[in-house]
Protein backbone atom coordinates (compact mmCIF):
# COMPACT_ATOMS: atom_id res chain seq x y z
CA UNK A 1 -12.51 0.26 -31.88
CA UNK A 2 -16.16 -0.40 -29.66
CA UNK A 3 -15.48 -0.82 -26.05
CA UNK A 4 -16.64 -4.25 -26.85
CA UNK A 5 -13.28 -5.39 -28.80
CA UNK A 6 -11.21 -2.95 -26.53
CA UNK A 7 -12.04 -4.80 -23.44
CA UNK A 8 -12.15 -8.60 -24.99
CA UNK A 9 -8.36 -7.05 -26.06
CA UNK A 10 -7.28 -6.07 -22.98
CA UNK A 11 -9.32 -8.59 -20.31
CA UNK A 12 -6.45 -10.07 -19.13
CA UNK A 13 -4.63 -7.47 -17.97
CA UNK A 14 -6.37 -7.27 -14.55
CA UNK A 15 -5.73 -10.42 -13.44
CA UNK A 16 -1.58 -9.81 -14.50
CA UNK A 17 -1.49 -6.58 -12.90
CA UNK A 18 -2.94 -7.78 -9.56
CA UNK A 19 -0.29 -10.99 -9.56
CA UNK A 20 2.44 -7.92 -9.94
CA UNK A 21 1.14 -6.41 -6.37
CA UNK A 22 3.08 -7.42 -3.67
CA UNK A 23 0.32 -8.84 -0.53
CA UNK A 24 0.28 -8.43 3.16
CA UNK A 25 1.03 -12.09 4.83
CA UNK A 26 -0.82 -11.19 7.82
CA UNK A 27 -0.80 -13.31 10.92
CA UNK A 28 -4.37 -15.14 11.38
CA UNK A 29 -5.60 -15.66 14.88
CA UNK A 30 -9.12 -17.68 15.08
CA UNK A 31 -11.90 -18.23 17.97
CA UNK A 32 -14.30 -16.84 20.38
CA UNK A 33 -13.44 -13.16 21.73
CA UNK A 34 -9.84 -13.74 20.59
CA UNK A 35 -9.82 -9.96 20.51
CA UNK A 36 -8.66 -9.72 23.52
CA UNK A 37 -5.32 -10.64 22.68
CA UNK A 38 -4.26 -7.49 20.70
CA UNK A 39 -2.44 -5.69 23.46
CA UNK A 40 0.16 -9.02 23.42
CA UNK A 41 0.12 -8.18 20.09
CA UNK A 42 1.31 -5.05 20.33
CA UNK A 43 3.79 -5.80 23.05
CA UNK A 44 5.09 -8.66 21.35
CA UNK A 45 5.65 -6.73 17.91
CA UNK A 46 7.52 -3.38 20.65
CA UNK A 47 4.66 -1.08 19.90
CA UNK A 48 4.05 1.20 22.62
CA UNK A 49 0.79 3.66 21.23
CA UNK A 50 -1.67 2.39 18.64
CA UNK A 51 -4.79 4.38 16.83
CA UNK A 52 -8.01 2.40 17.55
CA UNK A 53 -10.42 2.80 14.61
CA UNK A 54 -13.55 1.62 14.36
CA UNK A 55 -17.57 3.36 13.96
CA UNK A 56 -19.99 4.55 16.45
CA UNK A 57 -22.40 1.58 15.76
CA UNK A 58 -19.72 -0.47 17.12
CA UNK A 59 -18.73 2.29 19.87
CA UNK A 60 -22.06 2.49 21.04
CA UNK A 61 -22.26 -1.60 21.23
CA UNK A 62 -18.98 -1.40 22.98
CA UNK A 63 -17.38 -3.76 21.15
CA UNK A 64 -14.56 -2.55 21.36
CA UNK A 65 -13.61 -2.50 25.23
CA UNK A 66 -12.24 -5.73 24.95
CA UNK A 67 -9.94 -4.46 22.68
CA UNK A 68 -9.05 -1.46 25.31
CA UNK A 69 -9.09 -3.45 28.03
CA UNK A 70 -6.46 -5.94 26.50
CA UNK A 71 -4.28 -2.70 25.56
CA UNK A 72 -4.50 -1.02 28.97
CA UNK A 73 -3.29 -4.58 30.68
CA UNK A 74 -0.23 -4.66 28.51
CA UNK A 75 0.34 -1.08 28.84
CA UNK A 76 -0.34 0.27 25.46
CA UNK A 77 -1.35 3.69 25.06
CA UNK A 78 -4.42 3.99 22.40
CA UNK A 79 -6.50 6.68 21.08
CA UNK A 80 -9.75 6.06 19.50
CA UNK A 81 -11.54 6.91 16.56
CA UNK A 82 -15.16 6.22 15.49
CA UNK A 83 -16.17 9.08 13.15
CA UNK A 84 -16.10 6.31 10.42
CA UNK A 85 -19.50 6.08 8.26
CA UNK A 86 -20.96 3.34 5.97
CA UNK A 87 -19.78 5.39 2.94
CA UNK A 88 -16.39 7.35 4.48
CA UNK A 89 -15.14 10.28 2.22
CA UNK A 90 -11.52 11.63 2.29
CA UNK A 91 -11.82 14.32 4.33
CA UNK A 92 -12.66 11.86 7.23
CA UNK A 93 -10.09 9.66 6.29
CA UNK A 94 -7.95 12.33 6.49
CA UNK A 95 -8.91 13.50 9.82
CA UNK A 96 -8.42 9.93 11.20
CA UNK A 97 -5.02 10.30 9.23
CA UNK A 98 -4.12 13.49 11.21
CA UNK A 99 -4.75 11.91 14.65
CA UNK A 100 -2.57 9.01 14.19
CA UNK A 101 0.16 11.63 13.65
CA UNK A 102 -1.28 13.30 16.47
CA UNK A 103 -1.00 10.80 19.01
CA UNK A 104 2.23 9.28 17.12
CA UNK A 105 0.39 5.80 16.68
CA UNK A 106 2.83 2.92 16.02
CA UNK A 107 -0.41 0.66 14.84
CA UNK A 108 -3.25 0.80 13.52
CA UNK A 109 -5.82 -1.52 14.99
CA UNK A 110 -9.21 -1.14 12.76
CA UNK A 111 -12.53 -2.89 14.01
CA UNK A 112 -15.55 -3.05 11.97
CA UNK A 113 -17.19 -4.12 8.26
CA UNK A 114 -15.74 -3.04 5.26
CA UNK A 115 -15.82 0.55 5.44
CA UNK A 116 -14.21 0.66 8.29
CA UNK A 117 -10.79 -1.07 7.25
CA UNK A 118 -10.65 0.15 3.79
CA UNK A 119 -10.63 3.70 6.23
CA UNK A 120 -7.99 1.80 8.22
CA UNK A 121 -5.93 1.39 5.28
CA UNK A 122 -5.23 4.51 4.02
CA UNK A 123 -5.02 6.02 7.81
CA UNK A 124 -2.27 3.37 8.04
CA UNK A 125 -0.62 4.33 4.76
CA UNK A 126 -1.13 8.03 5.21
CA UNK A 127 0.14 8.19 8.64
CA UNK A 128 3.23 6.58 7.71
CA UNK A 129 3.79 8.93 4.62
CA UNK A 130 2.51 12.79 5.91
CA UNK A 131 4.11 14.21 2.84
CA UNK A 132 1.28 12.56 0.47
CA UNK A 133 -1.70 14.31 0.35
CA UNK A 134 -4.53 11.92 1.21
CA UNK A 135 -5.78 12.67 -2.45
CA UNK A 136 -2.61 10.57 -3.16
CA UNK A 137 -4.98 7.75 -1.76
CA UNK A 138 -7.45 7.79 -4.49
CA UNK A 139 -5.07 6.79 -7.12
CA UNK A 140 -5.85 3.64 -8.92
CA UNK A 141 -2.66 2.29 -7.99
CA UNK A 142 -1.54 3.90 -4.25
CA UNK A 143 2.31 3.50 -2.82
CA UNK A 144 3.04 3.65 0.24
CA UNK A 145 6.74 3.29 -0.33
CA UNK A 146 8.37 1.44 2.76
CA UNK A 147 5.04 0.15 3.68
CA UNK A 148 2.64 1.50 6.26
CA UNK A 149 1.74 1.67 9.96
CA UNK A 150 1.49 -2.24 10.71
CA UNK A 151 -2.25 -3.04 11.01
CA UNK A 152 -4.07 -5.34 13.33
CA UNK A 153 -7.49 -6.15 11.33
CA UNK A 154 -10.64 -7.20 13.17
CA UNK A 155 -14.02 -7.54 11.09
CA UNK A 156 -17.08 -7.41 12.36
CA UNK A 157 -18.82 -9.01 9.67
CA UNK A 158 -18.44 -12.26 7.32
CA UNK A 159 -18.34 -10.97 4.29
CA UNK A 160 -15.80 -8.57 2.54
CA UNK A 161 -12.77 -10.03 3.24
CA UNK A 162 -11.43 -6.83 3.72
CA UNK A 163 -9.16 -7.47 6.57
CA UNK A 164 -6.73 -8.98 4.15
CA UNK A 165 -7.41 -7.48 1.06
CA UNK A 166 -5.11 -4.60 -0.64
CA UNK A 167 -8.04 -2.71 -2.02
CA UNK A 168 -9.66 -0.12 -0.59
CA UNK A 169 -13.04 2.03 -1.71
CA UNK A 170 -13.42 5.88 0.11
CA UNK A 171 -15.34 8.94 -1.24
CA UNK A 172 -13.89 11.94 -2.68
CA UNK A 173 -15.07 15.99 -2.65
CA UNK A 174 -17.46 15.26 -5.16
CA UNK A 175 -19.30 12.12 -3.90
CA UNK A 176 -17.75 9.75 -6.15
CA UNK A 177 -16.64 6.57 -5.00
CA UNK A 178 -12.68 6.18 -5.54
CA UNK A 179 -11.47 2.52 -6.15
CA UNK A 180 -7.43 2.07 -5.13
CA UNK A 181 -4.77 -0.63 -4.51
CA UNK A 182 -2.43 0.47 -1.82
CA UNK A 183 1.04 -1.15 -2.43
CA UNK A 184 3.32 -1.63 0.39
CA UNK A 185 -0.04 -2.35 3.12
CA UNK A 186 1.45 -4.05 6.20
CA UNK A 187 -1.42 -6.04 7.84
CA UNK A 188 0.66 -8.04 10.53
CA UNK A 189 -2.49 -9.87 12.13
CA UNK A 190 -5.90 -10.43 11.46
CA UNK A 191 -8.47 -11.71 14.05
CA UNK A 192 -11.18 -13.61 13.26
CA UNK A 193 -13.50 -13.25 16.15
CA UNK A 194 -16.77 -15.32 16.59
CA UNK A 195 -17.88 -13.29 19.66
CA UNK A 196 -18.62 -9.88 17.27
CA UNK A 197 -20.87 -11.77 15.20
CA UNK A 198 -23.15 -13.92 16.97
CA UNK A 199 -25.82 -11.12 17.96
CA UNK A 200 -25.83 -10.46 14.55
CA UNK A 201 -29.30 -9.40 12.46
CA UNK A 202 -30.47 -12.53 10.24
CA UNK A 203 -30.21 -9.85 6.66
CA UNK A 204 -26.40 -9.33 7.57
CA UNK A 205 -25.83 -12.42 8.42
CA UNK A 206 -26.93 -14.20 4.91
CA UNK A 207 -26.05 -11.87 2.78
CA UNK A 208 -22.62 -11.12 3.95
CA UNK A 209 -22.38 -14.35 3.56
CA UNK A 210 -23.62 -14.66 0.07
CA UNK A 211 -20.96 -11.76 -0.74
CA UNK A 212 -18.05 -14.25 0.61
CA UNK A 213 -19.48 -17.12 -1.67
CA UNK A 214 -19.25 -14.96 -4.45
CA UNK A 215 -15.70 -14.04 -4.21
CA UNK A 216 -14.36 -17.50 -3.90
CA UNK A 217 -16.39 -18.66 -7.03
CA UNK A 218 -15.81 -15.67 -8.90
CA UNK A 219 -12.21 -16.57 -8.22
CA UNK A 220 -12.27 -20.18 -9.19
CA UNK A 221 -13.82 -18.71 -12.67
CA UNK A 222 -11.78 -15.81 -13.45
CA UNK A 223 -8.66 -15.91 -16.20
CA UNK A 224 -6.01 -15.60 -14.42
CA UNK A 225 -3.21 -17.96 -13.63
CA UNK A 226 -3.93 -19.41 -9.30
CA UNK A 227 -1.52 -21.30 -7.59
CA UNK A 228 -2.83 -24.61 -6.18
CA UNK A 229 -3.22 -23.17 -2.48
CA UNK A 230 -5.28 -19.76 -3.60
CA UNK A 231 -7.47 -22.35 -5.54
CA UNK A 232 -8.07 -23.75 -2.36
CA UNK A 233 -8.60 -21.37 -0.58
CA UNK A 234 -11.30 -20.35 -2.99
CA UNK A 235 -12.91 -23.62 -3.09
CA UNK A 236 -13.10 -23.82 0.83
CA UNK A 237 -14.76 -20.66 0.90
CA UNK A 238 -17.77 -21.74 -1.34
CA UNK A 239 -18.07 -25.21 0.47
CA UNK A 240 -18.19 -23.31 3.83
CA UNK A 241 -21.03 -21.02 2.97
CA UNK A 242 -22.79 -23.63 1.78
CA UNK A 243 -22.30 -26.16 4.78
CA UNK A 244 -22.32 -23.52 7.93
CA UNK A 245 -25.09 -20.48 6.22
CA UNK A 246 -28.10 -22.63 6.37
CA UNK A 247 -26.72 -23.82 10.30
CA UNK A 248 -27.28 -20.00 11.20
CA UNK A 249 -30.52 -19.46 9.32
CA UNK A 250 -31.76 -21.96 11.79
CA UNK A 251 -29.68 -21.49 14.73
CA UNK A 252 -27.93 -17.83 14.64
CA UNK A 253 -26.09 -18.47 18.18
CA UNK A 254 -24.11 -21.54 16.81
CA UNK A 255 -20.08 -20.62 17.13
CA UNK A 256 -18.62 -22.94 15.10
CA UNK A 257 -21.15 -21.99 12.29
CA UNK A 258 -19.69 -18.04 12.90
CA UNK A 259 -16.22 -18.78 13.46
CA UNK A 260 -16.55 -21.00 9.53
CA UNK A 261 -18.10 -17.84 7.38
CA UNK A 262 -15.52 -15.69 9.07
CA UNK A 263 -13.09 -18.11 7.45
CA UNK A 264 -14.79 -18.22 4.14
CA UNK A 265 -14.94 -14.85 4.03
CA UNK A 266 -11.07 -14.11 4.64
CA UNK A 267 -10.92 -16.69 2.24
CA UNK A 268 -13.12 -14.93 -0.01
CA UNK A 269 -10.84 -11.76 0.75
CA UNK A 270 -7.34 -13.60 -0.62
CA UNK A 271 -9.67 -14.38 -3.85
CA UNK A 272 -9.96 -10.28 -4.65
CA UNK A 273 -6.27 -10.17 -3.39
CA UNK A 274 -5.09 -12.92 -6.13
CA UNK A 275 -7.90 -14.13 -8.71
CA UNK A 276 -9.86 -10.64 -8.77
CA UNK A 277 -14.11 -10.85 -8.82
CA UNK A 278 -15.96 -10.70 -12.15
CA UNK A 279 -19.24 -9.71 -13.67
CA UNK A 280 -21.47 -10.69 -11.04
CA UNK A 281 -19.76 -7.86 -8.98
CA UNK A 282 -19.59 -5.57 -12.07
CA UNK A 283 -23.68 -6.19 -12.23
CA UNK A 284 -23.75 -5.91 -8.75
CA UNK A 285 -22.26 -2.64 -8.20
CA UNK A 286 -24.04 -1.04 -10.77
CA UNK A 287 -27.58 -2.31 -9.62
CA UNK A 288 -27.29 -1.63 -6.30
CA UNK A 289 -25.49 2.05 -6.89
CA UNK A 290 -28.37 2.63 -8.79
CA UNK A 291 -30.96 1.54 -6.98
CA UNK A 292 -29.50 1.74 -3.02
CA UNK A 293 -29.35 -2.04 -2.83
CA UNK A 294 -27.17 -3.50 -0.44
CA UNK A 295 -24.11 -5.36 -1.84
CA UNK A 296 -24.69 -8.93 -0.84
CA UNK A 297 -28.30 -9.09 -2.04
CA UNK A 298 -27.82 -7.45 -4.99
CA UNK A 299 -24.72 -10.00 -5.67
CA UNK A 300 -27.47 -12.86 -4.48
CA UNK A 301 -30.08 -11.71 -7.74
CA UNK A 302 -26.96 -11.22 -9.98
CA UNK A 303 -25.33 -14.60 -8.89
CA UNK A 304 -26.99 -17.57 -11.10
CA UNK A 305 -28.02 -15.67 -14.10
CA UNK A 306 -23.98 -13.97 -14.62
CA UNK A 307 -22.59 -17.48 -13.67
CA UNK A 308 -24.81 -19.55 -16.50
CA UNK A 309 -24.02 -17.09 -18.91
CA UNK A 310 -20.06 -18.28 -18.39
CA UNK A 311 -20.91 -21.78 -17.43
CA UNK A 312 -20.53 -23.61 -20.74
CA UNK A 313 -16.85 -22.16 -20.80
CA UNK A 314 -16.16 -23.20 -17.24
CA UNK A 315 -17.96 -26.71 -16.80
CA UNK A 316 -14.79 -28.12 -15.69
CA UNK A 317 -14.04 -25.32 -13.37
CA UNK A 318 -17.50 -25.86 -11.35
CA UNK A 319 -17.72 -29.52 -11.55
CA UNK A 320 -15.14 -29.91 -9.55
CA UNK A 321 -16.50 -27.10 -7.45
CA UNK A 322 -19.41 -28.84 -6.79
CA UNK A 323 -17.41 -32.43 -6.26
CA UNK A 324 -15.55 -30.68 -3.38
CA UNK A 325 -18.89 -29.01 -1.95
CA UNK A 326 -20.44 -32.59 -1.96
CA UNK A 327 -22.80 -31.33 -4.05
CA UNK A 328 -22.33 -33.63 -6.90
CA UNK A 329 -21.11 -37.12 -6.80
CA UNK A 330 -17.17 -37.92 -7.95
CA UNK A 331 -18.70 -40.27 -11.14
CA UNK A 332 -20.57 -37.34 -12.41
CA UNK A 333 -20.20 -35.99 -15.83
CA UNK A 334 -18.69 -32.62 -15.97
CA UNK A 335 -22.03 -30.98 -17.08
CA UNK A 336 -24.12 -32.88 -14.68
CA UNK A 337 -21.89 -31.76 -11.99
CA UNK A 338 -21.79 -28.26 -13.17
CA UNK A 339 -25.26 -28.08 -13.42
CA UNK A 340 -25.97 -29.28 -9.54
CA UNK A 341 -23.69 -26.59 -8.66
CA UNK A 342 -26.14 -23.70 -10.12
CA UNK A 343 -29.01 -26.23 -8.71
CA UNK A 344 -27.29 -25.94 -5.36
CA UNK A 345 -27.17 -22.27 -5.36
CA UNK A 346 -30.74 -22.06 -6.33
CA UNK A 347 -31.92 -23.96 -3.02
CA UNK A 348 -29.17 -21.72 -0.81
CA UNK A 349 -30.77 -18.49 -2.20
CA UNK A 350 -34.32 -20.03 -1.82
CA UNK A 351 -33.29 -20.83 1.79
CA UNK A 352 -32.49 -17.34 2.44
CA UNK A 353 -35.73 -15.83 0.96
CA UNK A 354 -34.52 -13.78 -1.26
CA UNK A 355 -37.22 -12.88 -3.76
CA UNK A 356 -38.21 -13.74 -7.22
CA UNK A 357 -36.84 -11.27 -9.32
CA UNK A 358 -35.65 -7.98 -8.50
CA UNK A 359 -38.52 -5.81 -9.54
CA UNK A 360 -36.79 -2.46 -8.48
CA UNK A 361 -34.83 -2.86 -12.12
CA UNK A 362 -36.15 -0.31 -14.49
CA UNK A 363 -36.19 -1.64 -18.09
CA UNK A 364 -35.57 2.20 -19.17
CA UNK A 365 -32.32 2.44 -17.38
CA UNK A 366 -30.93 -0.63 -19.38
CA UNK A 367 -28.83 1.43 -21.21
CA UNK A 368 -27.55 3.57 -18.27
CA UNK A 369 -26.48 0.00 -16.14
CA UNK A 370 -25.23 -1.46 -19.32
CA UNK A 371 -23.00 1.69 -19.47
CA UNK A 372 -22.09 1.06 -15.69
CA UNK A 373 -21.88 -2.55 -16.06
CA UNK A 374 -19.25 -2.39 -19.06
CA UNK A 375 -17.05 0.73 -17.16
CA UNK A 376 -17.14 -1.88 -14.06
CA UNK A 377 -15.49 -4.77 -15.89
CA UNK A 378 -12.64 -3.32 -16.79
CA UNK A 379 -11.54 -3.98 -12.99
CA UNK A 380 -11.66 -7.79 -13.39
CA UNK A 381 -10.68 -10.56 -15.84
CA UNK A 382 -13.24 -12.97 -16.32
CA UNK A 383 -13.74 -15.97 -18.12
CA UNK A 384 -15.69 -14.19 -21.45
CA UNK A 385 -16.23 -10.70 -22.56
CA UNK A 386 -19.96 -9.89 -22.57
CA UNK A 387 -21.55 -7.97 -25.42
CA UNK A 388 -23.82 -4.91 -24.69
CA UNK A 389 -26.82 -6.98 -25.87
CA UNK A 390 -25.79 -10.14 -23.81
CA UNK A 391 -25.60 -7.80 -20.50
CA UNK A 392 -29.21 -6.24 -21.49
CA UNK A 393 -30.89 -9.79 -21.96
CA UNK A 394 -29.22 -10.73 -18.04
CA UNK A 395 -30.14 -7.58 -16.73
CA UNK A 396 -33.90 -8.98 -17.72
CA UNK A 397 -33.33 -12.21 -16.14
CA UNK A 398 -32.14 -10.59 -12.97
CA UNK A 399 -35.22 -8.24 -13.16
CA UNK A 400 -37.27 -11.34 -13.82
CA UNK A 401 -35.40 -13.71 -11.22
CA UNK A 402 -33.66 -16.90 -12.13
């Protein structure tokens, strides 16, 4: 059987597997420096010692005294930890593990971008459960039977979503990057706080942002079955990228403009949690492994070509995407809607600069990202199984540029 029939057999399965994993139901807690309220948090909730992780960009920044300050007031005793790098690897996940035991944390409290709380995660889980080895952690499919430390999750960027999502991405002894789902993750609040993102650079800033977009329309277009509120939830995320992004292109200290992409993006996060991503992701990853890109503007050259290719079979899908972005009028045809949508994304992406074309694509490694590209998909159920020859001629439109 080619991998081609194989996954067009099985591409469902994702998107029923991740509807089987129990979620965290988190606490949200929105506004300016609203970090400060964690040590109520954890006097509120009877925890009396928490684990403060977070990485020394943000350490140096100190970012994090509020947090500390907040604890000390309510009498919470806290231990911090900011060894974690862009790309963590087990064995400092582990250590981070080991002083949580240490200093018998009854929280975890993570600060910081993705890396950061996908470390927070497994520190969480591992703490909780010693007897695992932290190579338990890069399992597919992690439990943390009983659940683990309760987490207070504070991003730093707009983005991810990983504050609230169940997945989490470290490195293991060889270098490879190791993909799990820890079941059983207790997340009891997540803080979305303005005040940690408005000195932030312009690049991080959009494309974060263009990574949030992606999830809730990769959501709206996967196959898998969404309740009415996660479809919601998905839609609100794409209309507040587009309303709030182009605000901060032009005015980067504008709160309410901050505090809305955090939104998006934790709505953006409850997408991976419940609809999954898709092939722009699968593209994504593999182009910018390959080639050191960073995420979100690799997902920016990957967005409009991957999404056309699945249009025709979701027209319905994003015209009433667009409808609900204002983007296209309520009497327009389902096509014409559709088609302002991709029109609309074009502009957004022209109104972030990204380039024409990603020229660092090397036709000769075609076959090597089509390899990547097809291993990558299995993770996700979209709307259509590509062939090998269909993911070639997109890999030359994203070399070319839309």
């Amino acid at each position: 059987m080619s991998f081609y029939v194989e996954r067009k057999v099985i591409r469902k399965i994702p998107g029923t597997v991740i509807g089987a994993v129990p979620l965290p139901k988190p606490k949200l807690i929105e506004g300016f420096g609203t970090r400060a309220l964690v040590g109520e948090i954890c006097e509120k909730k009877d925890v009396s010692s928490v684990l403060l992780v977070t990485d020394e960009t943000i350490y140096s920044l100190n970012l994090h005294e509020k947090i500390v300050n907040a604890l000390d007031k309510h009498g919470i005793k806290y231990t911090i930890f900011h060894e974690i790098s862009s790309e963590p690897t087990i064995d400092i996940v582990d250590k981070g593990r080991n002083i949580a035991m240490e200093c018998k944390a009854e929280a975890v409290v993570a600060l910081g971008g993705g890396s950061v709380l996908d470390s927070s995660k497994i520190i969480a889980a591992g703490a909780k459960h010693p007897h695992f080895s932290i190579k338990h952690y890069l399992r597919k499919f992690a439990l943390a039977e009983g659940g683990s430390l309760p987490m207070i999750t504070i991003p730093t960027t707009a983005g991810t979503g990983a504050e609230c999502t169940v997945g989490a991405v470290v490195k293991g002894e060889d270098g490879t990057k190791n993909s799990t789902v820890v079941i059983g993750l207790d997340i009891m609040s997540v803080i979305l706080d303005s005040e940690l993102l408005i000195n932030a650079p312009e690049s991080i800033t959009t494309w974060c942002a263009i990574d949030a977009l992606s999830h809730g329309l990769e959501g709206l277009l996967a196959d898998v079955d969404s309740d009415e509120e996660d479809i919601r939830k998905s839609r609100e995320c794409v209309r507040l990228i587009f309303k709030n992004l182009p605000i901060l292109l032009d005015d980067p200290q504008n709160v309410e403009a901050r505090q809305a992409t955090l939104l998006a993006a934790h709505y953006g996060g409850n997408a991976i949690n419940t609809q999954l991503a898709g092939y722009v992701h699968a593209f994504a990853h593999s182009i910018g492994a390959l080639y050191h890109i960073p995420h979100g503007k690799a997902i920016a050259w990957c967005l409009i070509p991957v999404v056309e290719s699945q249009e025709y079979m979701r027209y319905e899908k994003l015209a009433e995407l667009a409808k609900y972005c204002d983007v296209a009028d309520e009497e327009d045809a389902v096509e014409t809607a559709s088609d302002k949508l991709i029109l609309a994304l074009e502009k957004l992406l022209e109104e972030c600069g990204l380039e024409k074309g990603c020229d660092l694509i090397n036709k000769d490694d075609y076959d090597k990202l089509t390899k990547m590209i097809d291993a990558d998909s299995i993770n996700y159920s979209p709307s259509r199984t590509l062939t090998d020859n269909e993911i070639r001629m997109l890999l030359d439109r994203i070399r070319r540029g839309f």
